[in-house]
N, C-alpha and C. Protein backbone atom coordinates (compact mmCIF):
# COMPACT_ATOMS: atom_id res chain seq x y z
N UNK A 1 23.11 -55.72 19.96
CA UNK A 1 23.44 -55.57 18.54
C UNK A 1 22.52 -54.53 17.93
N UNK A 2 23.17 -53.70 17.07
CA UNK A 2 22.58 -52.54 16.91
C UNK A 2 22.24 -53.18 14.87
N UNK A 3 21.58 -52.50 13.99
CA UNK A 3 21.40 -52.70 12.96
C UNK A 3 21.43 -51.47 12.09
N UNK A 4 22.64 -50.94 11.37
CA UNK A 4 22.69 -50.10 10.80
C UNK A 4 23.16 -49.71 9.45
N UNK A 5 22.47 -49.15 8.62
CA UNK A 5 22.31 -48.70 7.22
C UNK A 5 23.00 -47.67 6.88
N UNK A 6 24.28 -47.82 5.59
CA UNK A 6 25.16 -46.69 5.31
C UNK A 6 24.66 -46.53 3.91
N UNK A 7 24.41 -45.04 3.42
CA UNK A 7 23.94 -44.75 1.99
C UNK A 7 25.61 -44.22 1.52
N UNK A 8 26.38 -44.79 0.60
CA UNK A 8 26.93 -44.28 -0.52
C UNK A 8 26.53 -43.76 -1.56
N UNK A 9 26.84 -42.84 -1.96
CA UNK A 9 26.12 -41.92 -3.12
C UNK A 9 27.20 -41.20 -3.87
N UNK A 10 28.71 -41.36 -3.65
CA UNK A 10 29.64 -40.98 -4.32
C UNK A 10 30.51 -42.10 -4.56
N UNK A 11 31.59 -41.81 -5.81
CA UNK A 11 32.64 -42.40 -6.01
C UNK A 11 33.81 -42.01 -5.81
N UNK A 12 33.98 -41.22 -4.95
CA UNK A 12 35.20 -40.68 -4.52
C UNK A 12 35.88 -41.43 -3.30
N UNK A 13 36.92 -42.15 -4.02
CA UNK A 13 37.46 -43.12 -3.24
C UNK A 13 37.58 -42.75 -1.67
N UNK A 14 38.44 -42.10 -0.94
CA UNK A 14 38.37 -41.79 0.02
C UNK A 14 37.07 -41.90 0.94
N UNK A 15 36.11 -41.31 0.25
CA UNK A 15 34.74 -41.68 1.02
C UNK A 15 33.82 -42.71 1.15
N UNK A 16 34.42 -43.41 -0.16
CA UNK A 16 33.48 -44.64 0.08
C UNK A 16 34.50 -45.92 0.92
N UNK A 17 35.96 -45.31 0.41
CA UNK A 17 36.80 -46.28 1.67
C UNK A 17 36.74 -46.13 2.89
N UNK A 18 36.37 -45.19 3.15
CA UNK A 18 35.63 -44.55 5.13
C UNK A 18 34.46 -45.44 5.33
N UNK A 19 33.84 -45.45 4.49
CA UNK A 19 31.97 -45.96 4.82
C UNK A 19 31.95 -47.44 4.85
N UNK A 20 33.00 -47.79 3.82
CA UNK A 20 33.67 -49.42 4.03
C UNK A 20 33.93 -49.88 5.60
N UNK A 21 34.99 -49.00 5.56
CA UNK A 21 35.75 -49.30 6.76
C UNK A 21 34.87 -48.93 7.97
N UNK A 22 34.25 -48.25 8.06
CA UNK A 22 33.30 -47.91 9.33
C UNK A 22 32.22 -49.28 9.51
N UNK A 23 31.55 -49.70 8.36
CA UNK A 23 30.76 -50.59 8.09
C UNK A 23 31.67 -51.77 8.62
N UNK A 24 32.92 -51.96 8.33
CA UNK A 24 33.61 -53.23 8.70
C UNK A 24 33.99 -53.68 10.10
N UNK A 25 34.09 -52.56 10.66
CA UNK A 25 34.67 -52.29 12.14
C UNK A 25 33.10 -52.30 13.06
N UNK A 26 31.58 -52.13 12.29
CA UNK A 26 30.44 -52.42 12.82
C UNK A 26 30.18 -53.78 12.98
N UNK A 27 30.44 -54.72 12.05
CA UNK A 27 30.05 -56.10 12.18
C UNK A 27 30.71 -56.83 13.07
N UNK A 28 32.62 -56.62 12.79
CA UNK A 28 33.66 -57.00 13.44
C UNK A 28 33.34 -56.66 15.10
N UNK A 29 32.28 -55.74 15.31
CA UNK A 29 31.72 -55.67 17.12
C UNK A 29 30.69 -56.02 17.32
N UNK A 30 29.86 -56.73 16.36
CA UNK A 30 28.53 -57.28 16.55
C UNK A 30 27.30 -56.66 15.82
N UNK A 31 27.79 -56.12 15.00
CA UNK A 31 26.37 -55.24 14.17
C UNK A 31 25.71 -55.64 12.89
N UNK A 32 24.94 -55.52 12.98
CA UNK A 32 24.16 -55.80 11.30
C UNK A 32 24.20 -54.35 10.30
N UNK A 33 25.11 -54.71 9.43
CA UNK A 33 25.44 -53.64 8.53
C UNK A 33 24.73 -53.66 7.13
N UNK A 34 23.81 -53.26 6.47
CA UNK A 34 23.40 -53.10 5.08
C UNK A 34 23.93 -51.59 4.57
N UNK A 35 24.87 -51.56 3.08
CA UNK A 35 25.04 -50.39 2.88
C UNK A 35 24.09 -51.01 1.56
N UNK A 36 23.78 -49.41 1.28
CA UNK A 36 23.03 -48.93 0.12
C UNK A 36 23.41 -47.77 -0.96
N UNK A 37 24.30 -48.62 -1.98
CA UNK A 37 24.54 -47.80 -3.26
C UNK A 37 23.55 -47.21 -4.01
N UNK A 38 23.65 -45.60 -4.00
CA UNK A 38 22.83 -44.70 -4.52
C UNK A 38 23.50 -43.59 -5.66
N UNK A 39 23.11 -43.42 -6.80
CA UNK A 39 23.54 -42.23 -7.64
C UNK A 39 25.34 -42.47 -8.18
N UNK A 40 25.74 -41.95 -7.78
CA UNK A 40 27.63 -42.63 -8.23
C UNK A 40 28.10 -43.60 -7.72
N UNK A 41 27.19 -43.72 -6.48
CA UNK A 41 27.96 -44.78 -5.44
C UNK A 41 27.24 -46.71 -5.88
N UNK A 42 27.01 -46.32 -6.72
CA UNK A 42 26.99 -47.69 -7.38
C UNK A 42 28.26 -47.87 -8.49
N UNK A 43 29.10 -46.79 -8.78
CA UNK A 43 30.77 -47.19 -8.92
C UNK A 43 31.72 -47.84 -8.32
N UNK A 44 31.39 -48.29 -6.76
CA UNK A 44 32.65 -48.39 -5.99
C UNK A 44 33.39 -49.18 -6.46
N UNK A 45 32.47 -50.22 -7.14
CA UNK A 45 33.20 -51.71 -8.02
C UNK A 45 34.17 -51.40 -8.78
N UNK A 46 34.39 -49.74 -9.62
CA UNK A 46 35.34 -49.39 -10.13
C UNK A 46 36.57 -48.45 -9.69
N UNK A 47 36.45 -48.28 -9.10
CA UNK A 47 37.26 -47.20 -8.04
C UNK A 47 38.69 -47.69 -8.19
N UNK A 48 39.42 -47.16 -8.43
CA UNK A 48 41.05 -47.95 -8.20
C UNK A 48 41.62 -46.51 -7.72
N UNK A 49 42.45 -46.44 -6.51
CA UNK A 49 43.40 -45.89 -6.21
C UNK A 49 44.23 -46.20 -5.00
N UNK A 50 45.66 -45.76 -5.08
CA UNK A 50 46.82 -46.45 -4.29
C UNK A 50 46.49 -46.22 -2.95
N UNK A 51 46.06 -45.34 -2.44
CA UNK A 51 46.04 -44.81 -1.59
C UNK A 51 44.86 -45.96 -0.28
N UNK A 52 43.83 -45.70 -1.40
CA UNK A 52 42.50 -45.93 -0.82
C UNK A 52 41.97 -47.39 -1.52
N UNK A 53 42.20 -48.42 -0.96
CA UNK A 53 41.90 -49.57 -1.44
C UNK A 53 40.42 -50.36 -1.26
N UNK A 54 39.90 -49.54 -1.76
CA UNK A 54 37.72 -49.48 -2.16
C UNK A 54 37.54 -51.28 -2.52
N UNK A 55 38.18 -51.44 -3.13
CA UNK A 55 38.18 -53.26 -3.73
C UNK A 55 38.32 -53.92 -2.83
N UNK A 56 39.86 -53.85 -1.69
CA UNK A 56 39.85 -54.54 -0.75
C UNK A 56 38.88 -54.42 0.43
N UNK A 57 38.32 -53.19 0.90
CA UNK A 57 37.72 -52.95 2.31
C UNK A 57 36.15 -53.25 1.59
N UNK A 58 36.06 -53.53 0.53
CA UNK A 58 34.57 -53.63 -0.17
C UNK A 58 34.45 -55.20 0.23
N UNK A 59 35.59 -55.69 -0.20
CA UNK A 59 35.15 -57.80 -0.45
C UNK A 59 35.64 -58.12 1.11
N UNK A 60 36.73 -57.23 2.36
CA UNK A 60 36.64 -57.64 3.51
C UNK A 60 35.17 -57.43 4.05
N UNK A 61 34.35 -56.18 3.79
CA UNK A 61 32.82 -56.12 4.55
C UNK A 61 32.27 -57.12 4.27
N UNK A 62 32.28 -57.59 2.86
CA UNK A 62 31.35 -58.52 2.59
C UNK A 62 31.99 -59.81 2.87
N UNK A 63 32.36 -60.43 3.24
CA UNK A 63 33.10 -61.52 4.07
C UNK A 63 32.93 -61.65 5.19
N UNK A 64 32.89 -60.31 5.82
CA UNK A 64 32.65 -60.61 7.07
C UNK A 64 30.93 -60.51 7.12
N UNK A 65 30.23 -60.54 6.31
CA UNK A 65 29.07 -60.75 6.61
C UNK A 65 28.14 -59.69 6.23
N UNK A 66 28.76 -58.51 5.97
CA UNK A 66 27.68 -56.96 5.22
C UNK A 66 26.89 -57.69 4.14
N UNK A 67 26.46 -56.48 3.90
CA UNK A 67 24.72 -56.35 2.89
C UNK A 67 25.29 -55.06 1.98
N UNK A 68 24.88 -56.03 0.92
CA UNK A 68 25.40 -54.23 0.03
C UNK A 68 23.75 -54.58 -0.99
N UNK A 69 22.99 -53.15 -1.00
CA UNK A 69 22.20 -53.29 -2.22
C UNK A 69 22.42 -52.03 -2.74
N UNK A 70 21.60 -52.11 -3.96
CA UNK A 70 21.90 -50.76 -4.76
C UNK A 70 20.63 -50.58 -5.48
């Protein structure tokens, strides 16, 4: 098990739905994931778009067990 730290620092959906999803697919194989909201990326909570669902892949990480600080 590896232990690894993702910095968000934007609100641009697309990217913080990548860093989600990368983070989610780390735990889901055995990893210890803490992300760390920095500078915009303490928005993600607001993020809405069709495309890129930031709300959902945000509350699946954290369910499955992620670390979010900011």
């Amino acid at each position: 098990m590896s232990k690894i730290g993702i910095v968000i620092n934007t609100n641009e959906p697309e990217s913080a739905w990548n860093a989600f999803r990368f983070g989610l697919t780390a735990i889901l194989e055995g990893h210890e994931v803490k992300v760390f909201l920095m500078s915009k990326g303490v928005e993600v909570g607001e993020i809405k778009h069709e495309t890129f669902d930031v709300e959902k892949v945000t509350r699946d990480f954290i369910d499955a067990g992620g670390h979010i600080m900011a």
